[in-house]
Every structure is written in structure tokens, then in C-alpha cells.
N, C-alpha and C. Protein backbone atom coordinates (compact mmCIF):
# COMPACT_ATOMS: atom_id res chain seq x y z
N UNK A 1 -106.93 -139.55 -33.95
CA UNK A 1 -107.70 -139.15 -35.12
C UNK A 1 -108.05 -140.43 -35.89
N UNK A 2 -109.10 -140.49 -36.43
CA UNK A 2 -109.82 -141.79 -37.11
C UNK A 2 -109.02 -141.71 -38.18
N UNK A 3 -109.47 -142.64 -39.15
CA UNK A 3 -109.30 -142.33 -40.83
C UNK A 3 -110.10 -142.14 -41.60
N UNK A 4 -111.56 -141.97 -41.03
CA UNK A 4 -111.97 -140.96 -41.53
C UNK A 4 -111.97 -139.71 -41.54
N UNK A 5 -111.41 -139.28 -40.15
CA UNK A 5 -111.10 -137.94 -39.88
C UNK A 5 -109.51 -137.34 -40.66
N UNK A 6 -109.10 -138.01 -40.82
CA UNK A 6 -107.72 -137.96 -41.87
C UNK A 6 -108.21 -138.00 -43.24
N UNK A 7 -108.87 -138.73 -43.64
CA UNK A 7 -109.61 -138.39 -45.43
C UNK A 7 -109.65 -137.25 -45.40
N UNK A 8 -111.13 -136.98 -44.40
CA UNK A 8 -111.98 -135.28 -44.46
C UNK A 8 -110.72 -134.26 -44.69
N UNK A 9 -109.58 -134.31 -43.65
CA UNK A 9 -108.94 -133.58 -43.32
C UNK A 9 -108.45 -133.10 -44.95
N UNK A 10 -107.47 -134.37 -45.57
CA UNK A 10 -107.14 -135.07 -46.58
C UNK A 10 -107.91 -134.09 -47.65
N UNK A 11 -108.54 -134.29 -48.11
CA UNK A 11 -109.98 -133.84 -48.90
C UNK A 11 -109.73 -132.49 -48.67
N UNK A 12 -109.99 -131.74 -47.53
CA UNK A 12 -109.97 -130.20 -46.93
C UNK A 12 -108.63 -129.15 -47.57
N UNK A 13 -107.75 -129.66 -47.21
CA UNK A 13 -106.47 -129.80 -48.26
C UNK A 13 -106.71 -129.55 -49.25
N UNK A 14 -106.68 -130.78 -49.63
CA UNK A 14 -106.86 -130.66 -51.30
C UNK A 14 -107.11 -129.69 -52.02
N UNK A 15 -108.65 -129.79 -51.27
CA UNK A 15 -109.33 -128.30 -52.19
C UNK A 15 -109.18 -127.16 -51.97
N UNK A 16 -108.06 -126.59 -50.70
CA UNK A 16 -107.53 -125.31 -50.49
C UNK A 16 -106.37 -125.60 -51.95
N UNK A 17 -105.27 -126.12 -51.61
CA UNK A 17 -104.36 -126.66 -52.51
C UNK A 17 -104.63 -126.15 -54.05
N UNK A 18 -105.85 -127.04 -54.53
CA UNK A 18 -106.16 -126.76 -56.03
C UNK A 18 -106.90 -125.57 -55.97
N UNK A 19 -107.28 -124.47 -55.63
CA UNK A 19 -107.79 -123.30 -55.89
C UNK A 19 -106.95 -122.40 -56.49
N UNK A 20 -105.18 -122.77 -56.45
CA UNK A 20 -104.79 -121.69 -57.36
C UNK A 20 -103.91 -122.78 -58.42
N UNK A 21 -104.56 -123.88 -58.71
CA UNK A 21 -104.20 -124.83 -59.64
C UNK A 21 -104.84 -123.81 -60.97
N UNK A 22 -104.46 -125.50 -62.05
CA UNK A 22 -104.93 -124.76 -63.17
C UNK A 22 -106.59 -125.38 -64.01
N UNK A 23 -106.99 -124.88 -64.34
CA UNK A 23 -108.39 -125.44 -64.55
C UNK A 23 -108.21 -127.36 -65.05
N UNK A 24 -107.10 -127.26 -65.80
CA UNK A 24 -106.81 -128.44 -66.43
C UNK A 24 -106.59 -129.83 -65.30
N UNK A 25 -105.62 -128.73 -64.40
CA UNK A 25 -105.23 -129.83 -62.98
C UNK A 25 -106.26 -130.09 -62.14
N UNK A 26 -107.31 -128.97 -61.53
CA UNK A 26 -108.49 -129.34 -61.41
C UNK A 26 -109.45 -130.53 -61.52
N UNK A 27 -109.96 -130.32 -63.09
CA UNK A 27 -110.35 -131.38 -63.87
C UNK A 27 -109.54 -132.84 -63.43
N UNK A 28 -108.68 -132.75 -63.60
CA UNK A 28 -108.23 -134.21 -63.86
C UNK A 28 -107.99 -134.68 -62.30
N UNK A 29 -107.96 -134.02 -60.97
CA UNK A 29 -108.20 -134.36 -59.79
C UNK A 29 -109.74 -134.53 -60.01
N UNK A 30 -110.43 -133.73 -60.21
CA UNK A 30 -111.75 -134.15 -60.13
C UNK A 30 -112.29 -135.78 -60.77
N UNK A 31 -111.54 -135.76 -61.17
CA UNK A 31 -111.89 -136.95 -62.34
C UNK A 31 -111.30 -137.89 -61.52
N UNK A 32 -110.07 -138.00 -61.42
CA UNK A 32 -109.38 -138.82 -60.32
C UNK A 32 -110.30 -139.40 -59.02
N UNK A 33 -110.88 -138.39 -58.29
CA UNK A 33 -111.86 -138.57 -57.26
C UNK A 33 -112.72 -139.02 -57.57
N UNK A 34 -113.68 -138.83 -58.31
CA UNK A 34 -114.61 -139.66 -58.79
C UNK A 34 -114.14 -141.38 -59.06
N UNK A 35 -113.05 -141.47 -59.78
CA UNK A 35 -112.94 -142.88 -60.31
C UNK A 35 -112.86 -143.34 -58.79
N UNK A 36 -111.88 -142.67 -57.95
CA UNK A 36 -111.37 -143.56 -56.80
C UNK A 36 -112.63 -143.25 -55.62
N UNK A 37 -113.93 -143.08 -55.75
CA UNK A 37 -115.27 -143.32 -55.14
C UNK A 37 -115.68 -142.05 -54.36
N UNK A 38 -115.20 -140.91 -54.91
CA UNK A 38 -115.35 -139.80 -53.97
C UNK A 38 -116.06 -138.81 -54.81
N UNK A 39 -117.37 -139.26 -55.07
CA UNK A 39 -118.15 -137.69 -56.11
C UNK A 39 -118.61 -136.77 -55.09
N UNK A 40 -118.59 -136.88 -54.05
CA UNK A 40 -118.37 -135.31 -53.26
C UNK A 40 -117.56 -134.58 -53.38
N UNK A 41 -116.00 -134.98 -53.12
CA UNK A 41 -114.69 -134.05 -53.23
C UNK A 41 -114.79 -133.85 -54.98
N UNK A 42 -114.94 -134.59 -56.00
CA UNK A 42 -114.83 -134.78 -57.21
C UNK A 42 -115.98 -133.51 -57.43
N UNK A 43 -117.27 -133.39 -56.96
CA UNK A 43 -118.17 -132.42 -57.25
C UNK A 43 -117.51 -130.87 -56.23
N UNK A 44 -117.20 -130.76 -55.19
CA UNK A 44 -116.13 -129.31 -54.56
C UNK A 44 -115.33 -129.20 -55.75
N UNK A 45 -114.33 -130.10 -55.77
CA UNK A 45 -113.48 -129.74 -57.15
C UNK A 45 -113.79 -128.97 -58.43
N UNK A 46 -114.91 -129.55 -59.40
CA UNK A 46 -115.51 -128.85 -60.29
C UNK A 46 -115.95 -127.71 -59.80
N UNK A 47 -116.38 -127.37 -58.49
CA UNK A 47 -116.94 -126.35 -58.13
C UNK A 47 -116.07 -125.23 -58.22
N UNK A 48 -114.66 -125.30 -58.08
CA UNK A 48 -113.95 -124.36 -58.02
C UNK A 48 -113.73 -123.73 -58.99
N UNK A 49 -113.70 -124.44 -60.62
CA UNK A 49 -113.97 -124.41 -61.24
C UNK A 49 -114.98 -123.31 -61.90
N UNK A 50 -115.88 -123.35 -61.21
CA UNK A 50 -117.37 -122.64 -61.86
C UNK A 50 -117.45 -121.51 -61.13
N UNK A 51 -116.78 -121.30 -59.95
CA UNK A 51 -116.35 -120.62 -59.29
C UNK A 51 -115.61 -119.75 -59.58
N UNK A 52 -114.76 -119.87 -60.13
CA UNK A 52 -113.29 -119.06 -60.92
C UNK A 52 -114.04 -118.39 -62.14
N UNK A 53 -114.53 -119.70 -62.89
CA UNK A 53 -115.54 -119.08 -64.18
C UNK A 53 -116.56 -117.98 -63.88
N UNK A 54 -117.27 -117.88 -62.70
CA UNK A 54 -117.92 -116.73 -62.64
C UNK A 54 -117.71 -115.67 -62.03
N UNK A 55 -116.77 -115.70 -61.28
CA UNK A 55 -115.81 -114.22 -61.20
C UNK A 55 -114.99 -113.68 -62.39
N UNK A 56 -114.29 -114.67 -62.94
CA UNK A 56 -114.01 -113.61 -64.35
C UNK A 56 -114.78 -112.80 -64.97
N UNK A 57 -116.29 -113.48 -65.06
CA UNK A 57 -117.13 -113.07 -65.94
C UNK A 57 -118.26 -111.93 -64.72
N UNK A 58 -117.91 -111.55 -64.07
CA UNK A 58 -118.33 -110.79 -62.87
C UNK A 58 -119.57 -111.44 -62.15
N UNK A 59 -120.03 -112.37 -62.24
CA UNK A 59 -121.05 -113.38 -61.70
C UNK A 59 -121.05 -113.32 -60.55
N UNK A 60 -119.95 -113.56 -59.30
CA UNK A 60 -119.72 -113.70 -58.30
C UNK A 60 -118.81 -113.25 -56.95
């Protein structure tokens, strides 16, 4: 396996992982990713986010 194929993997994780985080922990991984050069995973992240937000609100 490469290391890039270990990031992706890495990354894939993650964002199973934080889906039953808390919006706050979210955020601040998201934020995290971004600083450390990753606004893809950093943009999935928020997504979950907006995600969660519009099923409460019956959106989705």
C-alpha cells in the first residue's frame, strides 16, 4: 500500500469516526485539516455537519 493510499484510507476513517462526534469536535478537526493542507477532508468534515443540520430540521 502507498502512502497515499494510507492517507485516503486515513481520511476515510476519519470521517466515518467523526459522524457521531460532536459538532464542536467536528469543527475543530475540520479546522485542523485545513491548517495541515487538506481542504478536501476539512470540506467532507463540515459537510457532516450540514448534514446532521438538515436532518434535524427535516431537510434531508
Amino acid at each position: 500500500m502507498t502512502n497515499d493510499a494510507r492517507i485516503a484510507l486515513m481520511q476515510r476513517l476519519l470521517v466515518i469516526a467523526m459522524r457521531n462526534a460532536s459538532v464542536e469536535a467536528i469543527c475543530e478537526a475540520a479546522a485542523l485539516s485545513e491548517e495541515a493542507g487538506s481542504p478536501e477532508l476539512a470540506a467532507e468534515l463540515r459537510g457532516i455537519v450540514v448534514n446532521r443540520d438538515d436532518a434535524e430540521l427535516g431537510l434531508g
